[in-house]
Protein backbone atom coordinates (compact mmCIF):
# COMPACT_ATOMS: atom_id res chain seq x y z
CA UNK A 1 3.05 22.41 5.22
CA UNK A 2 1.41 18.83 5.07
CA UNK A 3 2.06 17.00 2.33
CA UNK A 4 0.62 13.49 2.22
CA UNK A 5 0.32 10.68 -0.73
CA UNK A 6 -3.02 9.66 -2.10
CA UNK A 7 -3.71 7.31 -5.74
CA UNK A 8 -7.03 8.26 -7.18
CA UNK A 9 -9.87 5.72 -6.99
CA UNK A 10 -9.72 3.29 -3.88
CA UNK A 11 -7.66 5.81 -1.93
CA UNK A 12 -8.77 5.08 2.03
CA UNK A 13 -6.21 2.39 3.25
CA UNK A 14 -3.46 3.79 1.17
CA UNK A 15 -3.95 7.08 2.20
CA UNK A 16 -3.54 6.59 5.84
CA UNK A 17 -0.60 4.60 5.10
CA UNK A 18 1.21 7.22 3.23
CA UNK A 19 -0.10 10.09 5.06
CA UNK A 20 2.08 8.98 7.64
CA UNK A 21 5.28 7.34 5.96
CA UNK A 22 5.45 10.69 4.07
CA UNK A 23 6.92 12.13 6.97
CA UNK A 24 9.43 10.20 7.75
CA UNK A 25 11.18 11.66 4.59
CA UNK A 26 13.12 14.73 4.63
CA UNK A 27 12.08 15.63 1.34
CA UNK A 28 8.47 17.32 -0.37
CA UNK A 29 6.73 13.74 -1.65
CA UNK A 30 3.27 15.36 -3.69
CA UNK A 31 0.03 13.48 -3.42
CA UNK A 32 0.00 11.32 -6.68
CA UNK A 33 -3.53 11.87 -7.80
CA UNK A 34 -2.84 8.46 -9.80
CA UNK A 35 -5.67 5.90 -11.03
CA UNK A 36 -4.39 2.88 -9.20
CA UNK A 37 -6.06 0.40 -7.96
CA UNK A 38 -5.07 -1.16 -5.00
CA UNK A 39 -2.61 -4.14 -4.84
CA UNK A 40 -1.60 -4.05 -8.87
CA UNK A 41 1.63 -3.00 -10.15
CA UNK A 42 -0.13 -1.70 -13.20
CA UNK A 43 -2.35 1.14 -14.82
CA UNK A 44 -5.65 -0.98 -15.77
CA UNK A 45 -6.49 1.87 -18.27
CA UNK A 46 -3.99 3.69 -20.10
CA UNK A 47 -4.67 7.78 -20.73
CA UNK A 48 -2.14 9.21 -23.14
CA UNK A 49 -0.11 12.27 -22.54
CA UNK A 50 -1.33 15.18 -25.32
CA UNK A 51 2.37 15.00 -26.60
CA UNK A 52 2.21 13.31 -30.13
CA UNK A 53 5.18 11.32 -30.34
CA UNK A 54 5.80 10.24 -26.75
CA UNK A 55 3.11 8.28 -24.65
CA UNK A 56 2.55 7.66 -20.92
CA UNK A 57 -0.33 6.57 -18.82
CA UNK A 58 -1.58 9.75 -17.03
CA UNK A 59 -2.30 8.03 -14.17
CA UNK A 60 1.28 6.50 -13.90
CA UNK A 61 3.01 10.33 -14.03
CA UNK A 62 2.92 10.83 -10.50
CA UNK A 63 5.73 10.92 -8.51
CA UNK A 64 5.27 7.70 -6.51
CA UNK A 65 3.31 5.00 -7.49
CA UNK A 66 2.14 2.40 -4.78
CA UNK A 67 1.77 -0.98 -5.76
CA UNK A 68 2.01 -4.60 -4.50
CA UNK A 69 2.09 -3.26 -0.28
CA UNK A 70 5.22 -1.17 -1.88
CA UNK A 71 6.53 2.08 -2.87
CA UNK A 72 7.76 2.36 -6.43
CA UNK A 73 9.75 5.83 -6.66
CA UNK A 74 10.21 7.81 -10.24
CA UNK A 75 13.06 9.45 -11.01
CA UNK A 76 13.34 13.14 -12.15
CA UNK A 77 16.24 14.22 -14.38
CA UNK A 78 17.83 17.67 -13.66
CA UNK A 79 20.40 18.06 -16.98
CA UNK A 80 23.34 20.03 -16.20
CA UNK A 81 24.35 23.21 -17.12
CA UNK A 82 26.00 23.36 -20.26
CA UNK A 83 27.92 26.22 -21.13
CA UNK A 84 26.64 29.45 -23.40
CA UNK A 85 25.86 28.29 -27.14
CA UNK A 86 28.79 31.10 -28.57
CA UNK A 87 27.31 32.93 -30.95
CA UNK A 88 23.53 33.56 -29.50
CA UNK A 89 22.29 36.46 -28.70
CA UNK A 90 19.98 35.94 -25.21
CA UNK A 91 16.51 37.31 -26.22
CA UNK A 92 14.82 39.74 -23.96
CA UNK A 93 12.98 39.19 -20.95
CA UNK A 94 9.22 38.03 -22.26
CA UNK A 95 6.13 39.40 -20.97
CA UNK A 96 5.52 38.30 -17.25
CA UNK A 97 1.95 36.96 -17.19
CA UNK A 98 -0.85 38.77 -15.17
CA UNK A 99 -2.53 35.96 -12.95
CA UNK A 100 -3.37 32.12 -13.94
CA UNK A 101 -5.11 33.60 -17.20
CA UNK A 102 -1.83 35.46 -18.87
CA UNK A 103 -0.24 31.62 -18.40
CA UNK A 104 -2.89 30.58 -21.24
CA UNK A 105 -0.98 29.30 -24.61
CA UNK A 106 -2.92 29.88 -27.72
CA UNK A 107 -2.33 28.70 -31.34
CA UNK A 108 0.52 31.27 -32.56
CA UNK A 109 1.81 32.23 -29.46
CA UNK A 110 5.21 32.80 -28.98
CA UNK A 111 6.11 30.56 -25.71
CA UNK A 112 9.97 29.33 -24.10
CA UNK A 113 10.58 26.22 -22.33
CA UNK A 114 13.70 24.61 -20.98
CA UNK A 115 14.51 20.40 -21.05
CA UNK A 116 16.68 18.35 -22.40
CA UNK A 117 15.65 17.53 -25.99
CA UNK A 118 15.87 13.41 -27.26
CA UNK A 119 14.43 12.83 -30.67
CA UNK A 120 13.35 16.09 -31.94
CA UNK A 121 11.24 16.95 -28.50
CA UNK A 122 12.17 18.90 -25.68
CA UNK A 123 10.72 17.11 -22.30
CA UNK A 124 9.21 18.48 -19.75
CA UNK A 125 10.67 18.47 -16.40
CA UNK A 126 8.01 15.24 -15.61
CA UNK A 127 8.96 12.28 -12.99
CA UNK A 128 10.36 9.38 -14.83
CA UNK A 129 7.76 6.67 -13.25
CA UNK A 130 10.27 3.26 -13.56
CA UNK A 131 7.84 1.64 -14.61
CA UNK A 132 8.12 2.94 -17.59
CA UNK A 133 11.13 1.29 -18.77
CA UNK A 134 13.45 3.33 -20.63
CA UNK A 135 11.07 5.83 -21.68
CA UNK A 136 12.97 9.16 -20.33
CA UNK A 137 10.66 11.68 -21.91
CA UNK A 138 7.05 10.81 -21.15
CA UNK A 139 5.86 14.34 -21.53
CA UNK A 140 7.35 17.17 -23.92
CA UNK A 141 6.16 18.94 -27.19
CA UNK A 142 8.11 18.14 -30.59
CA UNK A 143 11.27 20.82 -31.76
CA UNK A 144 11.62 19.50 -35.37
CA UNK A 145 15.29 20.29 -36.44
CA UNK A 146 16.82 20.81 -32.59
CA UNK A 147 19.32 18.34 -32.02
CA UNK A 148 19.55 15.91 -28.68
CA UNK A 149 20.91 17.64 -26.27
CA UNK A 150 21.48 17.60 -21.67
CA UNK A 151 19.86 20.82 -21.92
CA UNK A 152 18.29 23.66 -23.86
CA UNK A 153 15.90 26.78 -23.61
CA UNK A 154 13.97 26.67 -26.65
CA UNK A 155 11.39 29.99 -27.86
CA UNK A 156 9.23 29.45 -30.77
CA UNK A 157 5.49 29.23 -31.60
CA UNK A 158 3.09 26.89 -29.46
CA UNK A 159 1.09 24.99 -31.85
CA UNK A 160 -1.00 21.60 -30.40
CA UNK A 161 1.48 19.80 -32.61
CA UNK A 162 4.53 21.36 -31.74
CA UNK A 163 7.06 24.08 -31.91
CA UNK A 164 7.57 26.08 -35.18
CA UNK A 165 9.85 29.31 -35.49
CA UNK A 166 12.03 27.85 -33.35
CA UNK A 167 15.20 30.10 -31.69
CA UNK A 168 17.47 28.49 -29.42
CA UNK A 169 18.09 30.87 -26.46
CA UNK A 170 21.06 30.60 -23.95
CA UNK A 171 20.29 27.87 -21.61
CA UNK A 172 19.05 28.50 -18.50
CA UNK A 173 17.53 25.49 -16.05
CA UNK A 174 13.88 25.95 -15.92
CA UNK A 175 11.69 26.42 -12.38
CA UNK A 176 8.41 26.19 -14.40
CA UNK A 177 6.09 22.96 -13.63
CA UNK A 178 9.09 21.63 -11.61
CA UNK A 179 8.59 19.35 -8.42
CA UNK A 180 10.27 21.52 -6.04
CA UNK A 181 12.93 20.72 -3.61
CA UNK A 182 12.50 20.21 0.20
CA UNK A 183 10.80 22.91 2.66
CA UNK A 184 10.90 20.61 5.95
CA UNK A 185 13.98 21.42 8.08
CA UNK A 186 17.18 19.71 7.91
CA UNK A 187 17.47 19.62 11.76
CA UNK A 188 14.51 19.02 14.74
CA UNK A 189 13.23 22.51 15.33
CA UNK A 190 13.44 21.61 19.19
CA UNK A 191 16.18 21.38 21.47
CA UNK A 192 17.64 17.85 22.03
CA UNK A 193 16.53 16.81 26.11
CA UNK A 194 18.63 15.82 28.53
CA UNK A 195 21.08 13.16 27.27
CA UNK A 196 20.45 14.22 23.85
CA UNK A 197 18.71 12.34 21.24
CA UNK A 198 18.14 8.76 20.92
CA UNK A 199 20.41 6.86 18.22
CA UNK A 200 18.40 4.52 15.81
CA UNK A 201 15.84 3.87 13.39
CA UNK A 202 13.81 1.44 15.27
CA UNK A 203 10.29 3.30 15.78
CA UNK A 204 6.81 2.83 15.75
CA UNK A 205 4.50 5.73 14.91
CA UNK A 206 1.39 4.13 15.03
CA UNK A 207 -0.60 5.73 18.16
CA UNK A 208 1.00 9.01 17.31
CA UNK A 209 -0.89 8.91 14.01
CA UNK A 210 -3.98 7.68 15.51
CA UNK A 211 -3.88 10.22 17.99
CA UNK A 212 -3.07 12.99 15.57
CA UNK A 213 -5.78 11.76 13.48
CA UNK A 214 -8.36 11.32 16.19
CA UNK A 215 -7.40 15.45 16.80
CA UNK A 216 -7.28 16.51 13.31
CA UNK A 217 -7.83 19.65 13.64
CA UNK A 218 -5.43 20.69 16.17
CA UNK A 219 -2.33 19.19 14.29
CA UNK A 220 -0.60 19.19 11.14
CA UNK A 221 0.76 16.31 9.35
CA UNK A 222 3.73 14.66 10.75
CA UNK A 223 7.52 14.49 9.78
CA UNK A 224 10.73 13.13 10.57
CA UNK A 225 14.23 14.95 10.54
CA UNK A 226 17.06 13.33 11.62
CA UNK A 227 20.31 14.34 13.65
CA UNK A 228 22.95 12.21 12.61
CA UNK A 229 22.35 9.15 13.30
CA UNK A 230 18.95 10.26 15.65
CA UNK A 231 15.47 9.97 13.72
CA UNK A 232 13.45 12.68 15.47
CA UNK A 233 9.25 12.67 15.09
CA UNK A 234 8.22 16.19 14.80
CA UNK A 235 4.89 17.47 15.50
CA UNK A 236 3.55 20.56 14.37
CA UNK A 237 0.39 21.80 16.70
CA UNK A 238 -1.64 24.69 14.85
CA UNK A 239 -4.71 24.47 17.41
CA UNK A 240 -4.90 24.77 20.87
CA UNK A 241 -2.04 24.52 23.43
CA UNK A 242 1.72 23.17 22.89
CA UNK A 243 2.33 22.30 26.52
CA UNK A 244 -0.63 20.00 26.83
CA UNK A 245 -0.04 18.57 23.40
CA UNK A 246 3.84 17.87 24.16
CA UNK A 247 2.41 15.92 27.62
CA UNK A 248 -0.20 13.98 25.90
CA UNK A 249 2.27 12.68 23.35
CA UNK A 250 4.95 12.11 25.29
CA UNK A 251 2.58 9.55 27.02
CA UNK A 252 2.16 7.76 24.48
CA UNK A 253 5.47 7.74 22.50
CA UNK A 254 9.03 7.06 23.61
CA UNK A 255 10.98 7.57 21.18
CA UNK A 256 12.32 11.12 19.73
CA UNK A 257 9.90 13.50 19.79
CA UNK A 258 9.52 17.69 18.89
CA UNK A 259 6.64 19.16 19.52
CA UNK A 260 6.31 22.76 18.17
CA UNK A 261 3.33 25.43 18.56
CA UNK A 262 2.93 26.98 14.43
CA UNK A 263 -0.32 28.35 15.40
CA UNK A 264 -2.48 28.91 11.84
CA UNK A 265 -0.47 25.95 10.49
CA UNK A 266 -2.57 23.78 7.57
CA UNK A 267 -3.92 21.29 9.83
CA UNK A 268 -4.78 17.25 8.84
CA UNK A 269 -8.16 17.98 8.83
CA UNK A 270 -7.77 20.70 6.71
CA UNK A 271 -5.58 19.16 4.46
CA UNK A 272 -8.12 16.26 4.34
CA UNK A 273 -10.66 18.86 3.34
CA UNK A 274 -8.59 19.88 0.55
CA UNK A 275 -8.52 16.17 -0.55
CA UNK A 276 -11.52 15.81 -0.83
CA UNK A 277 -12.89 18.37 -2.90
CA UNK A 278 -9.91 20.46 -5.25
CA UNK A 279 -7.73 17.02 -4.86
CA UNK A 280 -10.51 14.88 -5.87
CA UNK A 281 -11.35 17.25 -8.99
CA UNK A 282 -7.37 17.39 -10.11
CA UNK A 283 -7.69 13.76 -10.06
CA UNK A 284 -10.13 13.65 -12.28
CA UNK A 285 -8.64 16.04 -14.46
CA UNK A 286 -5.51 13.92 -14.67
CA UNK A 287 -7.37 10.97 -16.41
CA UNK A 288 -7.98 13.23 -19.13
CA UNK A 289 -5.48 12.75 -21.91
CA UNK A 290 -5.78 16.00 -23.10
CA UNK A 291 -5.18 17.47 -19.80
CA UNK A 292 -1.12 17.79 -19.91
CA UNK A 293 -1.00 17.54 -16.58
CA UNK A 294 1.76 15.28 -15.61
CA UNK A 295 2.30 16.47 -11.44
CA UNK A 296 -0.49 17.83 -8.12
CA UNK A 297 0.25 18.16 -5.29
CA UNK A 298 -0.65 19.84 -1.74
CA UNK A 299 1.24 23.12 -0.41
CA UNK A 300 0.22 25.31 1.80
CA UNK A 301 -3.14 24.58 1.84
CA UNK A 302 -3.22 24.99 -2.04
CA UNK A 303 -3.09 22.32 -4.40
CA UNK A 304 0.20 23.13 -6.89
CA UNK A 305 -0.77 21.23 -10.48
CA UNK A 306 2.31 20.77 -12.95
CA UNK A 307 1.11 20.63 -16.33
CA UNK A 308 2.90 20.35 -20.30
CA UNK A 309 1.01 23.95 -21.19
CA UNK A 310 -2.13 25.66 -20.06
CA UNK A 311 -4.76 26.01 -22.57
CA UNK A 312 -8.02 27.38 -22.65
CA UNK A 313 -10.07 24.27 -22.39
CA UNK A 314 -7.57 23.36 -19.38
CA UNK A 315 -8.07 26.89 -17.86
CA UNK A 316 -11.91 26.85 -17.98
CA UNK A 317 -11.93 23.58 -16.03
CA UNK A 318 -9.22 24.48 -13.77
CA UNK A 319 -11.81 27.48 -13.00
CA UNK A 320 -14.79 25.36 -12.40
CA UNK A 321 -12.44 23.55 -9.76
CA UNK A 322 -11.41 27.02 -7.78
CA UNK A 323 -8.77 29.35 -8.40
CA UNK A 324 -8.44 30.13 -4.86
CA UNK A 325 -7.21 26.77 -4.25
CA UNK A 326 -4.71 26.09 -7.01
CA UNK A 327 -1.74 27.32 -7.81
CA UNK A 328 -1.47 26.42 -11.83
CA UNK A 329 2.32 25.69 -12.58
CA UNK A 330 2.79 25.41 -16.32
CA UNK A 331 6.06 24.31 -18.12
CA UNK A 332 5.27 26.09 -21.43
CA UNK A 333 4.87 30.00 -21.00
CA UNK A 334 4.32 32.53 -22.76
CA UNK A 335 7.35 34.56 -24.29
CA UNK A 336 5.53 37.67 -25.05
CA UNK A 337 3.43 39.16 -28.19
């Protein structure tokens, strides 16, 4: 899977920066569809969540935020697991939605989410941008009457303004409109070579990536694992032929290198294709404050979008973009009737 950062408006230089710093972390980074301009450590115009009581830019809720030549990392709270409220009764299993369109939320439906709750509102499972201060909950929808708490799953009626009919459910840690964990292998998919693999972090990438790039559609994005102490480049070729790939890098780059055939693999050029049309349109929707959407972010040749709830409105544009090339992640769903 390539996974690469972009920021909205004035994306070209950044892009190829963090298309190819991505990969030297062993962990999924999405593309922050943010509207940042170059060089500023600050949103220049401010889009409010759709959550009443608790504001953030929408262009500063991505995951990574690049300002000032450097990267400014959110954080994302996972609340433990408490142990079962005594007393409740778990609810049964709610309807499991047909497609994107049985995700919709309407006025009066019954819906379940899981969060923490701080001052009356359950939050949403949103990166914490730090620029934000102490602001922990930039995205939720309002519980009136449900106490602060690490973590609760909460059913009730959706209502634009909040929850009402509100039953607390045993807890259990939600996977809805959550920025999933790593995919990209611990270890180098390649054997070491003789005398094993190089010790050190001292490496330049840079006519690997131009090389990559100036083939983009025989390779996918880039990525580094590591072996203890060994950083180890490794190169996924979805075009063509491994053998004369691995010799045409190899002349050009000295350090640790694994070159692996994944033949159908999402390639750059692909995933620059994406970008450009589905990532582009995201974007956009993201600078609408009534959007919700708080997360997108490239995987397997899909864009995944992390949104508060999906409503109608949001559906209908999310249509117009392509449903073929979305996957629509909601944190609200729907409970059943």
């Amino acid at each position: 899977m390539g996974i690469a950062l972009t920021c909205g408006n004035g994306e070209d230089a950044r892009v190829k920066i963090m298309r190819w710093f991505v990969g030297t972390w062993p962990s999924r980074i999405y593309r922050a569809l943010a509207t940042v301009p170059t060089g500023l450590a600050r949103v220049p115009s401010r889009h409010w969540s759709v959550t009443p009581g608790r504001r953030m830019p929408v262009g500063a809720a991505a995951a990574t935020l690049l300002a000032t030549g450097a990267l400014v990392f959110a954080t994302h709270r996972t609340p433990p697991e408490p142990a079962p409220v005594p007393g409740i009764v778990a609810a049964g299993p709610g309807i499991v939605p047909a497609g994107p369109a049985g995700l919709i939320v309407r006025d009066g439906d019954l819906v379940e989410a899981s969060g923490p709750v701080e001052d009356a509102e359950l939050c949403a499972p949103a990166p914490v941008p730090l620029s934000l201060g102490g602001d922990t909950c930039p995205y939720g929808i309002p519980v009136p009457g449900v106490k602060p708490t690490d973590g609760a799953t909460l059913r009730g009626r959706w209502h634009p303004i909040g929850l009402s009919d509100i039953r607390r459910m045993p807890y259990a840690p939600t996977s809805a409109g959550v920025l999933g964990g790593s995919d990209l292998p611990d270890t180098p998919p390649c054997p070491a070579p003789a005398g094993g693999w190089r010790d050190g972090e001292d490496w330049v990438d840079d006519q690997v990536r131009d090389y990559l790039h100036a083939h983009a559609e025989q390779f996918a994005e880039p990525f580094a694992t590591h072996l203890g102490n060994a950083r180890i480049l490794v190169v996924k070729v979805v075009n063509g032929d491994v053998d004369q790939a691995r010799k045409a890098l190899t002349a050009i780059y000295a350090d640790n290198l694994c070159v692996v055939a994944a033949p159908g693999g999402h390639s750059i050029a692909a995933e620059d294709r994406l970008q450009a049309t589905t990532g582009r349109a995201v974007g956009a929707l993201m600078n609408d404050p009534a959007s919700g959407i708080y997360l997108a972010g490239s995987e397997d040749g899909k864009m995944r979008v992390m949104m508060v709830q999906l409503t109608q409105p949001l559906y209908d544009k999310l249509v117009a973009i392509g449903l073929d090339h979305l996957i629509i992640d909601p944190w609200i769903r729907p409970a059943g009737p």
